[in-house]
C-alpha atoms as a PDB file:
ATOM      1  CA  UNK A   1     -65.842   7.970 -35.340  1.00  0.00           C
ATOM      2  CA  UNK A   2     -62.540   5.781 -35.737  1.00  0.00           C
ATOM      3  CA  UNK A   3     -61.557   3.951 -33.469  1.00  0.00           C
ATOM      4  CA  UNK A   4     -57.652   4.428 -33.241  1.00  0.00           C
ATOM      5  CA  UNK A   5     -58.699   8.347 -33.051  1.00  0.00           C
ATOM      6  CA  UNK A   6     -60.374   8.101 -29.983  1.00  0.00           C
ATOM      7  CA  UNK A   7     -58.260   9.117 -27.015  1.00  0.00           C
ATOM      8  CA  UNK A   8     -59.324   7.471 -23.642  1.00  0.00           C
ATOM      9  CA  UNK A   9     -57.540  10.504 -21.279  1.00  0.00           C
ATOM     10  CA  UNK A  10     -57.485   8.019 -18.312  1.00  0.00           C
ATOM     11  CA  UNK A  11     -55.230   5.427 -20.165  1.00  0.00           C
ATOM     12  CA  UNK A  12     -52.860   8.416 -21.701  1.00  0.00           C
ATOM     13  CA  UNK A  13     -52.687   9.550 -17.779  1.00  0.00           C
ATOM     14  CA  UNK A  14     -52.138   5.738 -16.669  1.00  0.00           C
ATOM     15  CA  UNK A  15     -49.410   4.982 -19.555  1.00  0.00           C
ATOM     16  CA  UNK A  16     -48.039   8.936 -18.726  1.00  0.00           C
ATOM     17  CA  UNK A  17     -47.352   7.597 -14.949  1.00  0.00           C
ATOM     18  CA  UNK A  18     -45.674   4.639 -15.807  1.00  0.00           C
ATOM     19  CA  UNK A  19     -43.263   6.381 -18.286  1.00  0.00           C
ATOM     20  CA  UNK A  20     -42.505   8.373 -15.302  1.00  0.00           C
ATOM     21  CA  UNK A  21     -41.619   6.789 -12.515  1.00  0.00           C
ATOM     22  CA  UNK A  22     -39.683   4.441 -14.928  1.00  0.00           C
ATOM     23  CA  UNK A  23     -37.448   6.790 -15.656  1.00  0.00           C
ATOM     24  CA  UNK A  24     -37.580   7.926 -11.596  1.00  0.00           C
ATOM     25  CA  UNK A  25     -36.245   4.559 -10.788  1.00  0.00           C
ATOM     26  CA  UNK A  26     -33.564   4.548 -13.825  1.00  0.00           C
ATOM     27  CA  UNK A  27     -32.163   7.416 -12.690  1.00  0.00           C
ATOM     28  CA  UNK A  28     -32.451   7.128  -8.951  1.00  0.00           C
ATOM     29  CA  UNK A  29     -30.267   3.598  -9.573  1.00  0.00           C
ATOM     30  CA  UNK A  30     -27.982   5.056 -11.305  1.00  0.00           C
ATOM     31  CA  UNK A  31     -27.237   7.584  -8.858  1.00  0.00           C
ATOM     32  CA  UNK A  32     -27.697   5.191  -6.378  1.00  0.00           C
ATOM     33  CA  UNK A  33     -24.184   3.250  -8.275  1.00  0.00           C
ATOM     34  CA  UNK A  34     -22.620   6.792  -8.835  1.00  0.00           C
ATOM     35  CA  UNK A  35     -22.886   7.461  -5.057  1.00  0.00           C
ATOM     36  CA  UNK A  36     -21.587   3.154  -4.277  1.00  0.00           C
ATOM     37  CA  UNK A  37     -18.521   3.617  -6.672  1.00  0.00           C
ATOM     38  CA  UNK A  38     -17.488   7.256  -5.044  1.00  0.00           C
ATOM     39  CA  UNK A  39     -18.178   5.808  -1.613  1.00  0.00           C
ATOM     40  CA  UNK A  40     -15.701   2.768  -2.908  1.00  0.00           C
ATOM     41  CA  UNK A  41     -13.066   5.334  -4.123  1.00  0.00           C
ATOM     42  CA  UNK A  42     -12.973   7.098  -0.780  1.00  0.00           C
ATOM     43  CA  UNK A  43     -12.314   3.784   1.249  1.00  0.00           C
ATOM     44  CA  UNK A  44      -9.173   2.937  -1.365  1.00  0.00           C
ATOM     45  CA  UNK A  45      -8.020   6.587  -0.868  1.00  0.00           C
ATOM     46  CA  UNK A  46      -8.337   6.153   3.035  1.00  0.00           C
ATOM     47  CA  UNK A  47      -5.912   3.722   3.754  1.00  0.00           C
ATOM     48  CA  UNK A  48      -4.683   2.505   7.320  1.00  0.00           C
ATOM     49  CA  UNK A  49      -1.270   3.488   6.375  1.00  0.00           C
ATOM     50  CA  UNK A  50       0.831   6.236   8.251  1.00  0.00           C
ATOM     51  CA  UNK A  51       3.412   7.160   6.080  1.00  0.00           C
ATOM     52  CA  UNK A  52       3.323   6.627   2.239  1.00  0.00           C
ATOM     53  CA  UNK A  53       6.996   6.518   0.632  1.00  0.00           C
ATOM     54  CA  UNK A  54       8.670   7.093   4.002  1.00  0.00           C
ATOM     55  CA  UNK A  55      12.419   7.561   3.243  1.00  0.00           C
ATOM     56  CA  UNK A  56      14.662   7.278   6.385  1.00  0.00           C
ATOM     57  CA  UNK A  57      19.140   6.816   6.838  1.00  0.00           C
ATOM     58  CA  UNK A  58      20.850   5.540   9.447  1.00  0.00           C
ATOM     59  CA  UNK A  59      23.978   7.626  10.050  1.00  0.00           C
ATOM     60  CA  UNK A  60      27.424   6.661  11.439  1.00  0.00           C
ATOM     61  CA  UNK A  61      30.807   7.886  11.853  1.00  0.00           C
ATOM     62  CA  UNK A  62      31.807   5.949   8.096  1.00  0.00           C
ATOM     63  CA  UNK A  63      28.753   5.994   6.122  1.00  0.00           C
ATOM     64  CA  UNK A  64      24.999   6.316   5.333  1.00  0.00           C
ATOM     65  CA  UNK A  65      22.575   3.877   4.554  1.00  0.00           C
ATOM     66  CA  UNK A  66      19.330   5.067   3.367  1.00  0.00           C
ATOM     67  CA  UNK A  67      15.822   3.483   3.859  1.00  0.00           C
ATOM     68  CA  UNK A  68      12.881   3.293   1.459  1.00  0.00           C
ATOM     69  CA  UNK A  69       9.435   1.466   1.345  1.00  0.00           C
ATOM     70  CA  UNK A  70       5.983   1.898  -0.024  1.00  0.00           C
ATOM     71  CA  UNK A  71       4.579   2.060   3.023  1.00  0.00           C
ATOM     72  CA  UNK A  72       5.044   2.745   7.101  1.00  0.00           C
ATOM     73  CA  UNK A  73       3.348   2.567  10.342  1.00  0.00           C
ATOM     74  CA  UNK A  74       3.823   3.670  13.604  1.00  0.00           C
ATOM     75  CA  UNK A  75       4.379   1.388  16.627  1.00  0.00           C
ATOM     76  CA  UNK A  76       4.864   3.745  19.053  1.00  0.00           C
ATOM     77  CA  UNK A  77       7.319   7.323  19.159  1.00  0.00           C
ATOM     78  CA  UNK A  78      10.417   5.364  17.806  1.00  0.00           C
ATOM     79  CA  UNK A  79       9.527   2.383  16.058  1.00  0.00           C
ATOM     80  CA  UNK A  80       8.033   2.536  12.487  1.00  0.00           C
ATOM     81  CA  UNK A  81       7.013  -0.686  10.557  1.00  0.00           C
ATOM     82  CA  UNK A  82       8.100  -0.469   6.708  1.00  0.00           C
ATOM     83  CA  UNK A  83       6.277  -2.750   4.454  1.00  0.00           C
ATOM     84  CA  UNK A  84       6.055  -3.443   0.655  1.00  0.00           C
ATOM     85  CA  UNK A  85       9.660  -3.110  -1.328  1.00  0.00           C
ATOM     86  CA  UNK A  86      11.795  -2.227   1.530  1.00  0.00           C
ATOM     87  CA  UNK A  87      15.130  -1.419   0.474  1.00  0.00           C
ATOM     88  CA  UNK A  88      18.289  -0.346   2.309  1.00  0.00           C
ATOM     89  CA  UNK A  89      21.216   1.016   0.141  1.00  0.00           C
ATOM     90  CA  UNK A  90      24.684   2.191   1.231  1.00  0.00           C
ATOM     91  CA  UNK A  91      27.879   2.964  -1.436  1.00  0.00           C
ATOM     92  CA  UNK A  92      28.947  -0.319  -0.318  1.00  0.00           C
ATOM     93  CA  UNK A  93      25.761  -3.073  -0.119  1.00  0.00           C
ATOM     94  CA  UNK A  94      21.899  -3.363  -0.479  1.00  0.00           C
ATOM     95  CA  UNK A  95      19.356  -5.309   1.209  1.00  0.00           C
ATOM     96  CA  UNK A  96      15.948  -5.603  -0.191  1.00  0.00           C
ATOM     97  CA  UNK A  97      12.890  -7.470   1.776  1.00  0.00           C
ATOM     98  CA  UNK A  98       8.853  -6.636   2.433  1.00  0.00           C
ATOM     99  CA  UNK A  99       8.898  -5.932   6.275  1.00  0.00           C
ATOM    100  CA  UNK A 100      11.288  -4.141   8.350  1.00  0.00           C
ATOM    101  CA  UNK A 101      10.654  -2.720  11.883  1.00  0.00           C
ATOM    102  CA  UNK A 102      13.047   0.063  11.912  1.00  0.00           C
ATOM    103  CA  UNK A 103      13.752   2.015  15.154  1.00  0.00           C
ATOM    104  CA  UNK A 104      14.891   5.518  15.128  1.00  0.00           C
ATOM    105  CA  UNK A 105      16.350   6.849  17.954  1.00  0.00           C
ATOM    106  CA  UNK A 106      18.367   3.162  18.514  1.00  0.00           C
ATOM    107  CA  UNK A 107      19.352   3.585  14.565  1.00  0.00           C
ATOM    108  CA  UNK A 108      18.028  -0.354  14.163  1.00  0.00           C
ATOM    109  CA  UNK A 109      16.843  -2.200  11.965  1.00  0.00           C
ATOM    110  CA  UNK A 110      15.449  -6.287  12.116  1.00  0.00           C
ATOM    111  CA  UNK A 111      13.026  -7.853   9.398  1.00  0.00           C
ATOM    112  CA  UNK A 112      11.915 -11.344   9.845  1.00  0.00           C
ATOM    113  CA  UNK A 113      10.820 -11.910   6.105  1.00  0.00           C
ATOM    114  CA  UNK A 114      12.924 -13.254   3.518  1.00  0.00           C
ATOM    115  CA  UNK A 115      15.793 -10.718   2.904  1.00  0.00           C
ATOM    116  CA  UNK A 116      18.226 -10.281  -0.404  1.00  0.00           C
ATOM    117  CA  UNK A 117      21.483  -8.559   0.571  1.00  0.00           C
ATOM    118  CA  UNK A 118      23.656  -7.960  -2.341  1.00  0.00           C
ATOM    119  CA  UNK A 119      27.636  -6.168  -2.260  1.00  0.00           C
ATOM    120  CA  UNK A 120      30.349  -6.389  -5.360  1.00  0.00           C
ATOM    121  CA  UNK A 121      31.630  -9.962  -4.092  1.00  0.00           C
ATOM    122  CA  UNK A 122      28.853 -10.897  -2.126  1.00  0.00           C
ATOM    123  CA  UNK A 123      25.060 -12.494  -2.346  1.00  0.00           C
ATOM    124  CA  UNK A 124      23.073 -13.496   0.838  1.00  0.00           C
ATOM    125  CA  UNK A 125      19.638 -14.619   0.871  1.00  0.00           C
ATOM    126  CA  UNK A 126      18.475 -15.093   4.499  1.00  0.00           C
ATOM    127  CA  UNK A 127      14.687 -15.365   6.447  1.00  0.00           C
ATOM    128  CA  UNK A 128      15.843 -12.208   7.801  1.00  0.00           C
ATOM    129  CA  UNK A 129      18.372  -9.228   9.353  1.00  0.00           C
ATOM    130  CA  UNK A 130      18.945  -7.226  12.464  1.00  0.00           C
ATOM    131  CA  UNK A 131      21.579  -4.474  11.514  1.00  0.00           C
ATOM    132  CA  UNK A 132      22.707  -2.807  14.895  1.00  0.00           C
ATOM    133  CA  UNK A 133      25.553  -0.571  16.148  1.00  0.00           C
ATOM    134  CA  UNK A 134      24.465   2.559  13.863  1.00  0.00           C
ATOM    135  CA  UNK A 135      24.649  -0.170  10.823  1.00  0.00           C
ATOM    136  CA  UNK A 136      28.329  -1.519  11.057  1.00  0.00           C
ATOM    137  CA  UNK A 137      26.477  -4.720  11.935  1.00  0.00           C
ATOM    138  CA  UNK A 138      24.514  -6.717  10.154  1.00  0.00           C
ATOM    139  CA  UNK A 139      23.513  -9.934  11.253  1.00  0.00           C
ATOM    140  CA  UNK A 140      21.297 -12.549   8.805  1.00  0.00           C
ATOM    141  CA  UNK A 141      19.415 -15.522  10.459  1.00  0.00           C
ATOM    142  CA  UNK A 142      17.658 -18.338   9.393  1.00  0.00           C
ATOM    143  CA  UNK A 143      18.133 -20.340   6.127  1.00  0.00           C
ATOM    144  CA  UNK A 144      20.375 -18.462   4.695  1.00  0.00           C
ATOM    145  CA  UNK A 145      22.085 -18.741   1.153  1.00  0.00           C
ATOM    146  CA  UNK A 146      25.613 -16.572   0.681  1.00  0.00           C
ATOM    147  CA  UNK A 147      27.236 -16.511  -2.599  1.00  0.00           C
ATOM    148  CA  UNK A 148      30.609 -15.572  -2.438  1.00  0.00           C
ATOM    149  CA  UNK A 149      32.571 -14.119  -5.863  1.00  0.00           C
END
């Protein structure tokens, strides 16, 4: 009899079993990564913020000035902290900056991070704002830089 015809059954069983689980452990490792990248997804879709896009005005006898960001959180029943592209736009001025803590019932406003108001005749670049008295006030502290047209 030849040699390379002769079938030892214990070695095609042995050989059979490795094949196996091989492929066992290939695809257990790849669920293993499908489940680790879904798991990953969820956490980036669960965020710690409390509003996304909130859009707020503050409202006076003259005008309105409305209030966007990417992002808010609530301090407590009146107080929401904007963050990321914070923007504050009237007919008659706009102030950009990243953080704003923004009341609502006082109808205030005060950031502490480095704020770009811009009007027709009129640049200021400041460390920060507190806008007050249902917006007619705007005060800018810090190193501040005005341009004046």
């Amino acid at each position: 009899m030849n040699f390379f015809l002769h079938i030892n059954k214990n070695l095609i069983f042995f050989f059979g079993l490795i094949v196996f689980f091989s492929f066992l452990i290939i695809i257990l490792t790849k669920q293993f990564n499908i489940n680790k990248i879904q798991l990953e997804i969820s956490d980036e879709i669960l965020s710690d913020v409390d509003i996304e896009e909130p859009k707020f005005a503050m409202n006076n006898d003259t005008k309105k000035i409305y209030i966007t960001a990417n992002e808010g959180n609530f301090l407590n029943e009146d107080e929401i902290l904007l963050k990321d592209n914070v923007k504050f736009k009237s007919n008659d001025f706009s102030i950009e900056t990243e953080k704003v803590i923004f009341n609502r019932d006082k109808q205030t406003a005060k950031s502490e991070t480095r704020s770009f108001f811009k009007s027709s005749n009129t640049m200021i670049s400041s460390d920060g704002f507190n806008i007050h008295d249902d917006g007619n006030k705007i005060i800018f502290f810090g190193n501040s830089i005005i341009v004046l047209k």
